[in-house]
PDB file of N, CA and C in Angstrom:
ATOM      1  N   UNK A   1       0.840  -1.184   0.000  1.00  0.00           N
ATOM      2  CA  UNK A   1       0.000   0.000   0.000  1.00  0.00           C
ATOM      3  C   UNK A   1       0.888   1.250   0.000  1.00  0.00           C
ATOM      4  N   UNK A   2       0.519   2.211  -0.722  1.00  0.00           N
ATOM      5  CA  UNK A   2       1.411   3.667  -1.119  1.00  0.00           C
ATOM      6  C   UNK A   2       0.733   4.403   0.220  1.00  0.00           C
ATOM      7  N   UNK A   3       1.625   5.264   0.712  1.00  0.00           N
ATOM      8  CA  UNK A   3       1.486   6.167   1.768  1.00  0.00           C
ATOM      9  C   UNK A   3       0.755   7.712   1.075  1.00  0.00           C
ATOM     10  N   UNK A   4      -0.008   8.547   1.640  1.00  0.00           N
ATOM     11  CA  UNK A   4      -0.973   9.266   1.106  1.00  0.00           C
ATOM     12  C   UNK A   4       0.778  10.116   0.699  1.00  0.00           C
ATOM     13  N   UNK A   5       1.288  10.562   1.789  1.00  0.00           N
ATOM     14  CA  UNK A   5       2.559  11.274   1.249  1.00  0.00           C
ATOM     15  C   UNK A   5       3.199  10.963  -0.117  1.00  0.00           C
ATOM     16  N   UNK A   6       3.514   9.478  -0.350  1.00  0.00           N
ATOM     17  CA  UNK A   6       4.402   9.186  -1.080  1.00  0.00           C
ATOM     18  C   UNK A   6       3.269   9.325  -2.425  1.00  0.00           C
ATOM     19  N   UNK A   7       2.191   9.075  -2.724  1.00  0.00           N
ATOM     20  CA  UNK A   7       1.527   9.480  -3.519  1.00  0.00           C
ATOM     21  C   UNK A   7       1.387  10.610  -4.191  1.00  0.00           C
ATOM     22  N   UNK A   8       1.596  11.275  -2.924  1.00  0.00           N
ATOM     23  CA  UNK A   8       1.253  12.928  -3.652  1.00  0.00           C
ATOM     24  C   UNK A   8       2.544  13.242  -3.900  1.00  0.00           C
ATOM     25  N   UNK A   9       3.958  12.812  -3.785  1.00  0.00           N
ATOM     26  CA  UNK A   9       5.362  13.000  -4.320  1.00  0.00           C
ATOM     27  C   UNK A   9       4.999  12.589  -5.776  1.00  0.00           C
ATOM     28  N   UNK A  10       4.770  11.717  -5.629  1.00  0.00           N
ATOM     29  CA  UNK A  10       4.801  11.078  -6.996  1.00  0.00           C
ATOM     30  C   UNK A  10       4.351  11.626  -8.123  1.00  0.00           C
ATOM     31  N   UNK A  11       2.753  11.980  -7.790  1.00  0.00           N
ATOM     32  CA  UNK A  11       1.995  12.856  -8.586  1.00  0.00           C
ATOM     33  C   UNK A  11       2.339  14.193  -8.941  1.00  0.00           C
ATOM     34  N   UNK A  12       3.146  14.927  -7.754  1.00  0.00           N
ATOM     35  CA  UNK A  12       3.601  16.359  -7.888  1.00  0.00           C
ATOM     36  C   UNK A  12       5.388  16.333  -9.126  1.00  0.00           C
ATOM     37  N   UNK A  13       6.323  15.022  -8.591  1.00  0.00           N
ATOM     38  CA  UNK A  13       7.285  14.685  -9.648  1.00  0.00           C
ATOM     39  C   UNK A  13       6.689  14.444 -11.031  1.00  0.00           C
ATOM     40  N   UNK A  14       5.538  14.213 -11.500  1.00  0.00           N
ATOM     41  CA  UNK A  14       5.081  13.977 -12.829  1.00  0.00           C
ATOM     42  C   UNK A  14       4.329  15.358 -13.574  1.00  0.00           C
ATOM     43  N   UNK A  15       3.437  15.781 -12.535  1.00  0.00           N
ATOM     44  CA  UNK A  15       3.190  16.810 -12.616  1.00  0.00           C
ATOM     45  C   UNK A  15       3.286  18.197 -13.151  1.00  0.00           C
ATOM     46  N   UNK A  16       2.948  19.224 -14.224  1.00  0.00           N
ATOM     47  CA  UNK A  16       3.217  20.457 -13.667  1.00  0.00           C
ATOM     48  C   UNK A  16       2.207  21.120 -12.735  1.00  0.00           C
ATOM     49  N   UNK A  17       2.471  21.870 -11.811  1.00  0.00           N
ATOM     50  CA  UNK A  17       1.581  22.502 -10.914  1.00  0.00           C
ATOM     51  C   UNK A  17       0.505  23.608 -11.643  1.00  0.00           C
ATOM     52  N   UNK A  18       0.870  24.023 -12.697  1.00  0.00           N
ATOM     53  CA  UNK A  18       0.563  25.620 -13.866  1.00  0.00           C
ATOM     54  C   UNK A  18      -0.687  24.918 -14.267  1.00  0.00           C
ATOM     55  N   UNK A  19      -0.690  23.402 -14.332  1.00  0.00           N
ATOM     56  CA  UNK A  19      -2.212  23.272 -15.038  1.00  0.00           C
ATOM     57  C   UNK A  19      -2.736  22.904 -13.779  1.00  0.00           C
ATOM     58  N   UNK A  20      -2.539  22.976 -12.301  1.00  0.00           N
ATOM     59  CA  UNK A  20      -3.472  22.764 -11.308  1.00  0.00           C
ATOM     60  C   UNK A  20      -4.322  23.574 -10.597  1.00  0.00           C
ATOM     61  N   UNK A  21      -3.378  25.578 -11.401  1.00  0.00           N
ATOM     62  CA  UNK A  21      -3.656  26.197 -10.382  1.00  0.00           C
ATOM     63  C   UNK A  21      -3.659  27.678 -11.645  1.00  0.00           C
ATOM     64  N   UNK A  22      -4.723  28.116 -11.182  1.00  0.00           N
ATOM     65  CA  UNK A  22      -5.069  29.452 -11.960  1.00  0.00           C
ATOM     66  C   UNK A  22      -4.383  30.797 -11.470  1.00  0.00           C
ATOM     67  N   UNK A  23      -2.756  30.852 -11.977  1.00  0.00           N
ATOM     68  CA  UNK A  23      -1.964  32.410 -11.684  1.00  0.00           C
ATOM     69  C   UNK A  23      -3.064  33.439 -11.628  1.00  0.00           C
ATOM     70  N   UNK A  24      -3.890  33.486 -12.598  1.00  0.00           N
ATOM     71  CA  UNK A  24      -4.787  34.904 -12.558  1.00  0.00           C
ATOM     72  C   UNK A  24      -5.581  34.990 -11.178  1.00  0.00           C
ATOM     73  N   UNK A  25      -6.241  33.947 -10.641  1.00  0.00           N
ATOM     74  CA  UNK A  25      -6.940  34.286  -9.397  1.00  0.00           C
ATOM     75  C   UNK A  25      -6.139  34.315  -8.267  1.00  0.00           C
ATOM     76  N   UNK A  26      -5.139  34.180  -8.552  1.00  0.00           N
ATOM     77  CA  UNK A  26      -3.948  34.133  -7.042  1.00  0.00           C
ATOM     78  C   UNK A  26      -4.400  35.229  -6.039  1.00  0.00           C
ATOM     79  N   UNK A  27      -4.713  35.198  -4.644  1.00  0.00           N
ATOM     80  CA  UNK A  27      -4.578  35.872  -3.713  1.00  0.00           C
ATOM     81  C   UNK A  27      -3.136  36.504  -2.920  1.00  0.00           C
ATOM     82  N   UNK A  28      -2.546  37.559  -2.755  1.00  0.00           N
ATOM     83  CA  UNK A  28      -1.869  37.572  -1.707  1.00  0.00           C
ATOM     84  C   UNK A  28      -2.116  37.348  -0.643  1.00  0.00           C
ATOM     85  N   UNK A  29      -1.087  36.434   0.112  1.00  0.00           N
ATOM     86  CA  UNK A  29      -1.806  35.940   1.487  1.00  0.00           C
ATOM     87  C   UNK A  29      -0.732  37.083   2.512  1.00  0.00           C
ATOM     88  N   UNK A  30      -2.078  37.223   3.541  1.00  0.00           N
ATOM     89  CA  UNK A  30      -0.930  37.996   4.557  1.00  0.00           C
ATOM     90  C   UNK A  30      -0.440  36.941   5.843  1.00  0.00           C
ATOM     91  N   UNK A  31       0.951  37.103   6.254  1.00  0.00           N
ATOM     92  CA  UNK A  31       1.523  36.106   6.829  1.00  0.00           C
ATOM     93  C   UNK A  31       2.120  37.162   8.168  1.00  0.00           C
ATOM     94  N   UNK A  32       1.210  37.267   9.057  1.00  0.00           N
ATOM     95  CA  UNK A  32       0.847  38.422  10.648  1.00  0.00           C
ATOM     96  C   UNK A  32       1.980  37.357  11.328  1.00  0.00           C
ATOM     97  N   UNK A  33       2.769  36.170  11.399  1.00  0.00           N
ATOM     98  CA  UNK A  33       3.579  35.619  12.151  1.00  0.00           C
ATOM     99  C   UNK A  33       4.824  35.745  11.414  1.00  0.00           C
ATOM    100  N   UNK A  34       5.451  36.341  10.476  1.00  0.00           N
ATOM    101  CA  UNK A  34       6.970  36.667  10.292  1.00  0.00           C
ATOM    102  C   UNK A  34       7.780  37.292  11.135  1.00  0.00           C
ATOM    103  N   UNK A  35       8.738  36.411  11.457  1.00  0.00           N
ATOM    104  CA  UNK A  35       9.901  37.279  12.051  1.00  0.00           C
ATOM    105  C   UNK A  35      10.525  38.279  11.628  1.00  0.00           C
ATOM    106  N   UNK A  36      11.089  39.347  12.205  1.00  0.00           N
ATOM    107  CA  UNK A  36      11.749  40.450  11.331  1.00  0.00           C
ATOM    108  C   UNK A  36      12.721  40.380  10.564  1.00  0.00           C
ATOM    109  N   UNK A  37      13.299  40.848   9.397  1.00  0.00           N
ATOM    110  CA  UNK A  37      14.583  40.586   8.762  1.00  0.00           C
ATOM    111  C   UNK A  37      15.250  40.794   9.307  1.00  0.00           C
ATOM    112  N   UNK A  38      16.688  40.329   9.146  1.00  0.00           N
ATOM    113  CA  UNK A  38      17.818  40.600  10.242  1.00  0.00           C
ATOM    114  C   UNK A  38      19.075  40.741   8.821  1.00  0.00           C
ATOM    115  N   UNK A  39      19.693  41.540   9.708  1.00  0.00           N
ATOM    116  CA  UNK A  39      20.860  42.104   8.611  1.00  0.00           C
ATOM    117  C   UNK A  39      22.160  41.396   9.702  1.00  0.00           C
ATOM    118  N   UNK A  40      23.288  40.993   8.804  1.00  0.00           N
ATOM    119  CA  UNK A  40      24.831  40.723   9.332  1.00  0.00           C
ATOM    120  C   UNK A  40      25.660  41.746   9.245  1.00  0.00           C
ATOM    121  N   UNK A  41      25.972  41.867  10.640  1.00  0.00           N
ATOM    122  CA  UNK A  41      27.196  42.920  10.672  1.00  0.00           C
ATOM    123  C   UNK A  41      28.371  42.728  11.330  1.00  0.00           C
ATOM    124  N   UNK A  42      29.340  43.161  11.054  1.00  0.00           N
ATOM    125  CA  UNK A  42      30.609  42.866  11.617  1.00  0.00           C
ATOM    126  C   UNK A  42      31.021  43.487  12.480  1.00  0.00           C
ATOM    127  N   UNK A  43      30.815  43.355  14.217  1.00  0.00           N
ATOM    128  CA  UNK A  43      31.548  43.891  15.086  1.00  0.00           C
ATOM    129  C   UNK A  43      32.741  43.303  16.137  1.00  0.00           C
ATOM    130  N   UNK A  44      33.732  44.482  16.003  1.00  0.00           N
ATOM    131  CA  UNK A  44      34.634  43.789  16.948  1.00  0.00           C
ATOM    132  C   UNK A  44      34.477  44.372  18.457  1.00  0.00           C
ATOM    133  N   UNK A  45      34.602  43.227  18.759  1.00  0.00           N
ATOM    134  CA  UNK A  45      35.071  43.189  20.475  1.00  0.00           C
ATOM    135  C   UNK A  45      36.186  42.651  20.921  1.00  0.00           C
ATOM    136  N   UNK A  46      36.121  42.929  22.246  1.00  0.00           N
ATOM    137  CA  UNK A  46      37.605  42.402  22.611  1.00  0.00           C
ATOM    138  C   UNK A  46      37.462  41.029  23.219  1.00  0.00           C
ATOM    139  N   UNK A  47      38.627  39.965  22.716  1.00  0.00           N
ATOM    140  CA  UNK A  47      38.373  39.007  23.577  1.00  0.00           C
ATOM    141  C   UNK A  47      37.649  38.548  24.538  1.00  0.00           C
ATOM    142  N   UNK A  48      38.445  38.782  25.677  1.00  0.00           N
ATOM    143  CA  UNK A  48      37.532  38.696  26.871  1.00  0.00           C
ATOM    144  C   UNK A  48      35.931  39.387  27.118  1.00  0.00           C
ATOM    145  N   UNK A  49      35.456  39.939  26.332  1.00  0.00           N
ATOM    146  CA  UNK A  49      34.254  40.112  26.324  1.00  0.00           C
ATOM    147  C   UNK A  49      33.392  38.788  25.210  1.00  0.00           C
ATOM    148  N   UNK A  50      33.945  38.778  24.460  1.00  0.00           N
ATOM    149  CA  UNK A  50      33.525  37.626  24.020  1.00  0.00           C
ATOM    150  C   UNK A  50      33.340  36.444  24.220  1.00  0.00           C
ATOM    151  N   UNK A  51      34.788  36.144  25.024  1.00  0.00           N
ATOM    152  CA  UNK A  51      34.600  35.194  25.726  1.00  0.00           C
ATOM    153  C   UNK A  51      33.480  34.768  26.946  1.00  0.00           C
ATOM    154  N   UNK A  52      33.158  36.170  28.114  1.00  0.00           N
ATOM    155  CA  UNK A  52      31.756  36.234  28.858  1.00  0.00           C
ATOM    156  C   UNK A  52      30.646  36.096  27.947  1.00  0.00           C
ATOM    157  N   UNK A  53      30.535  36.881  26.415  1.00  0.00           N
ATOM    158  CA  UNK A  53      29.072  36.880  25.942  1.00  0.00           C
ATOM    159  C   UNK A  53      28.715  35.214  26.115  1.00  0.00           C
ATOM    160  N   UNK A  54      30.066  34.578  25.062  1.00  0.00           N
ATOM    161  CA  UNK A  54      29.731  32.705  24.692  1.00  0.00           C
ATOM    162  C   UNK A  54      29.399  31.968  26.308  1.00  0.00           C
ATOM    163  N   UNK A  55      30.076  32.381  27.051  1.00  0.00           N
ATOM    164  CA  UNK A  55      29.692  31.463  28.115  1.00  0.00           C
ATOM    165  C   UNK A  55      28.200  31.729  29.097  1.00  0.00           C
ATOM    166  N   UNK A  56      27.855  33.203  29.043  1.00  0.00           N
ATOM    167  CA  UNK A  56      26.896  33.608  29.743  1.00  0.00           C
ATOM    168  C   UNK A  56      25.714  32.725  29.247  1.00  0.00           C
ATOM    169  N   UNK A  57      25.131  32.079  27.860  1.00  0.00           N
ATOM    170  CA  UNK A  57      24.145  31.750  27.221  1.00  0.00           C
ATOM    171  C   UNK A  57      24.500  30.033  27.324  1.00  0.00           C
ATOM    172  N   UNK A  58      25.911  29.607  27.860  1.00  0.00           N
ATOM    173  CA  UNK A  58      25.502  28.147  28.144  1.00  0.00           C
ATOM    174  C   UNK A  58      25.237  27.788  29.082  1.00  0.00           C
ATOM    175  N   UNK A  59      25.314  28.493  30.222  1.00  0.00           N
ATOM    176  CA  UNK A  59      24.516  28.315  31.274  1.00  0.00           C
ATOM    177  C   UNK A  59      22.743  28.087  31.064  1.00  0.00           C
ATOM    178  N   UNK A  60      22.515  28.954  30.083  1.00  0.00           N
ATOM    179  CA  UNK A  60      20.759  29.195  29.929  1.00  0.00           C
ATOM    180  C   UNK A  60      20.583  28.342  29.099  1.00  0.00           C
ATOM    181  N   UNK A  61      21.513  27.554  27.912  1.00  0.00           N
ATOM    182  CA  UNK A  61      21.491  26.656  27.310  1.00  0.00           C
ATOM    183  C   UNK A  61      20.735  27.644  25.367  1.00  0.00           C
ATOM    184  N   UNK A  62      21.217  28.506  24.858  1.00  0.00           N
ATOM    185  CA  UNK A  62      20.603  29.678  23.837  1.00  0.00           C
ATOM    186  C   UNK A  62      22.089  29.905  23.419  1.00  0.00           C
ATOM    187  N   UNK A  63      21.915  30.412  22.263  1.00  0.00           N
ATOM    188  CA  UNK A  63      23.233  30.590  21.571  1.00  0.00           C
ATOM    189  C   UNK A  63      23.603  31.647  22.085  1.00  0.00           C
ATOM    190  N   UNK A  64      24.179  32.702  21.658  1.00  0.00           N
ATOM    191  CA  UNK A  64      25.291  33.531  22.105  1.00  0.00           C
ATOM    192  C   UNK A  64      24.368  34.861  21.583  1.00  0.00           C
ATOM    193  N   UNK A  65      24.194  34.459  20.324  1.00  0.00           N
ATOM    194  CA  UNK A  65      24.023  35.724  19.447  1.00  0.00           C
ATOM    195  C   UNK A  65      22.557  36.204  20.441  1.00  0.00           C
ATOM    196  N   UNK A  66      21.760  34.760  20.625  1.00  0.00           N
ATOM    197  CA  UNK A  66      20.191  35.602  20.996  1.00  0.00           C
ATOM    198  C   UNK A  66      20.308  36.158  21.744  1.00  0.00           C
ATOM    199  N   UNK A  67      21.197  35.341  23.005  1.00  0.00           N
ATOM    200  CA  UNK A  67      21.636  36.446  24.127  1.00  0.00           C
ATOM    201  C   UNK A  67      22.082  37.664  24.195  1.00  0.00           C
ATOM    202  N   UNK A  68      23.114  38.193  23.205  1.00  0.00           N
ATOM    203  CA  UNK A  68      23.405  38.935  22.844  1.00  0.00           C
ATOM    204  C   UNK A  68      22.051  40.474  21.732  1.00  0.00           C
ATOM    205  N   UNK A  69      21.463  39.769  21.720  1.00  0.00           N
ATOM    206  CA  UNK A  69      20.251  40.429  20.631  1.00  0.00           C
ATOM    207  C   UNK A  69      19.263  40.766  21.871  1.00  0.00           C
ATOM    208  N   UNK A  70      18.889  39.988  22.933  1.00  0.00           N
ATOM    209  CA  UNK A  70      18.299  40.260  24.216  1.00  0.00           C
ATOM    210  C   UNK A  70      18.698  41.722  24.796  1.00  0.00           C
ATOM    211  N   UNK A  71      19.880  41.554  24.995  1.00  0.00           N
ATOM    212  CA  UNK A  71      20.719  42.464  26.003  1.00  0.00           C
ATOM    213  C   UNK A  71      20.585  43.620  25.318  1.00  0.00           C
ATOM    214  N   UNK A  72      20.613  43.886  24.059  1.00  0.00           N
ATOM    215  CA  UNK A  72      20.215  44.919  23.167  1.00  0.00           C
ATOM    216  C   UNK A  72      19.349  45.477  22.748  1.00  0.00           C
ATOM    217  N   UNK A  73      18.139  44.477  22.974  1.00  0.00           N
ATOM    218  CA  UNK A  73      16.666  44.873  23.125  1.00  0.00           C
ATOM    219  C   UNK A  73      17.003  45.831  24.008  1.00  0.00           C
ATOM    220  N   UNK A  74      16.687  45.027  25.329  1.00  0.00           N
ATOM    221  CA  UNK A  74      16.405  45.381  26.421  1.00  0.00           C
ATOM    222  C   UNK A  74      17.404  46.911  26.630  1.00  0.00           C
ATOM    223  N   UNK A  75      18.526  47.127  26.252  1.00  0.00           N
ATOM    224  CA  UNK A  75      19.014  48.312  26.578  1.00  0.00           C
ATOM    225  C   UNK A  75      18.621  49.506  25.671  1.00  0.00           C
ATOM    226  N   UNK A  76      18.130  49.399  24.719  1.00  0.00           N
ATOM    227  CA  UNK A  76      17.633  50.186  23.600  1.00  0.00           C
ATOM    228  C   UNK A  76      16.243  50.209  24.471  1.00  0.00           C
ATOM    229  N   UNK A  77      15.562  49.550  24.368  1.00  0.00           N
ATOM    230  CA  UNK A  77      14.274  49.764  25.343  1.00  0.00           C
ATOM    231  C   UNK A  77      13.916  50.816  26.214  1.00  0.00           C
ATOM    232  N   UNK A  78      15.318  50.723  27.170  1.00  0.00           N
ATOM    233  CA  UNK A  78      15.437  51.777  28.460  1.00  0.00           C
ATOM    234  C   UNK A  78      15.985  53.016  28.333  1.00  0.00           C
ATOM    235  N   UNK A  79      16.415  52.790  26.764  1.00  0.00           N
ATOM    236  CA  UNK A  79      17.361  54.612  26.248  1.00  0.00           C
ATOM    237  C   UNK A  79      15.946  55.101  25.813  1.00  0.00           C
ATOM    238  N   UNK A  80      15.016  54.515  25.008  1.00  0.00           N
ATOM    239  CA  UNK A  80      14.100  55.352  24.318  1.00  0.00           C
ATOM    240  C   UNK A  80      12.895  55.657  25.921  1.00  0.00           C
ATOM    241  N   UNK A  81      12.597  54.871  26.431  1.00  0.00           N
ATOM    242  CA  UNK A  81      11.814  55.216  27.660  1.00  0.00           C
ATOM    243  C   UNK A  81      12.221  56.588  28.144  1.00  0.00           C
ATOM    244  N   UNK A  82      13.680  56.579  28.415  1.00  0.00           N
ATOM    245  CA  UNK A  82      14.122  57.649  28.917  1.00  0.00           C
ATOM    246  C   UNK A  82      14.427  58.759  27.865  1.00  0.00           C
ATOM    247  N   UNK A  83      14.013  58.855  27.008  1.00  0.00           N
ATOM    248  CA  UNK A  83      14.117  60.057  25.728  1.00  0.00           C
ATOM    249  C   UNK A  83      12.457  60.668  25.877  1.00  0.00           C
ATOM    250  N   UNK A  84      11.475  59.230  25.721  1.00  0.00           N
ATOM    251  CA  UNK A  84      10.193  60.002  26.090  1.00  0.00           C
ATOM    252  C   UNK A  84      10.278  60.770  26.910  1.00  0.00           C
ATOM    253  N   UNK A  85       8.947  61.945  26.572  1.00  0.00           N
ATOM    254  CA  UNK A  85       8.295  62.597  27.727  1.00  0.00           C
ATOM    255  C   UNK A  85       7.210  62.508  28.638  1.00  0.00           C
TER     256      UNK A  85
END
């Protein structure tokens, strides 16, 4: 017996999708759960600070960077609080 999955592989490998599906009525869908884009940047620090960021987050068991992206929230947070009036 074929698995409903392996069926629909099969059918979609033989397949084109263009005669299943009408481009002209396409909807944009809105997708309200995306994470934000994130850009790479290159900063230096000094050793020994680096060395505290990596170890502070294996204690909590989280990579480095989130920890690091936390701490930056959170301090950006408390500069703009304090800019309000």
């Amino acid at each position: 017996m074929v698995s409903a999955s392996r069926f629909k592989a099969r059918f979609w490998a033989k397949e084109d999708t263009a005669d299943y599906f009408d481009c002209d009525r396409a909807v944009q869908p809105t997708l309200p759960d995306l994470k934000p884009t994130t850009t790479a940047i290159s900063l230096r620090l000094p050793v020994a600070m680096l060395e505290d960021l990596k170890s502070l987050p294996n204690k909590r068991d989280v990579p480095y960077q989130s920890l690091m992206k936390l701490y930056l929230s959170e301090r950006i947070g408390r500069e703009r609080s304090k800019k309000a009036p």
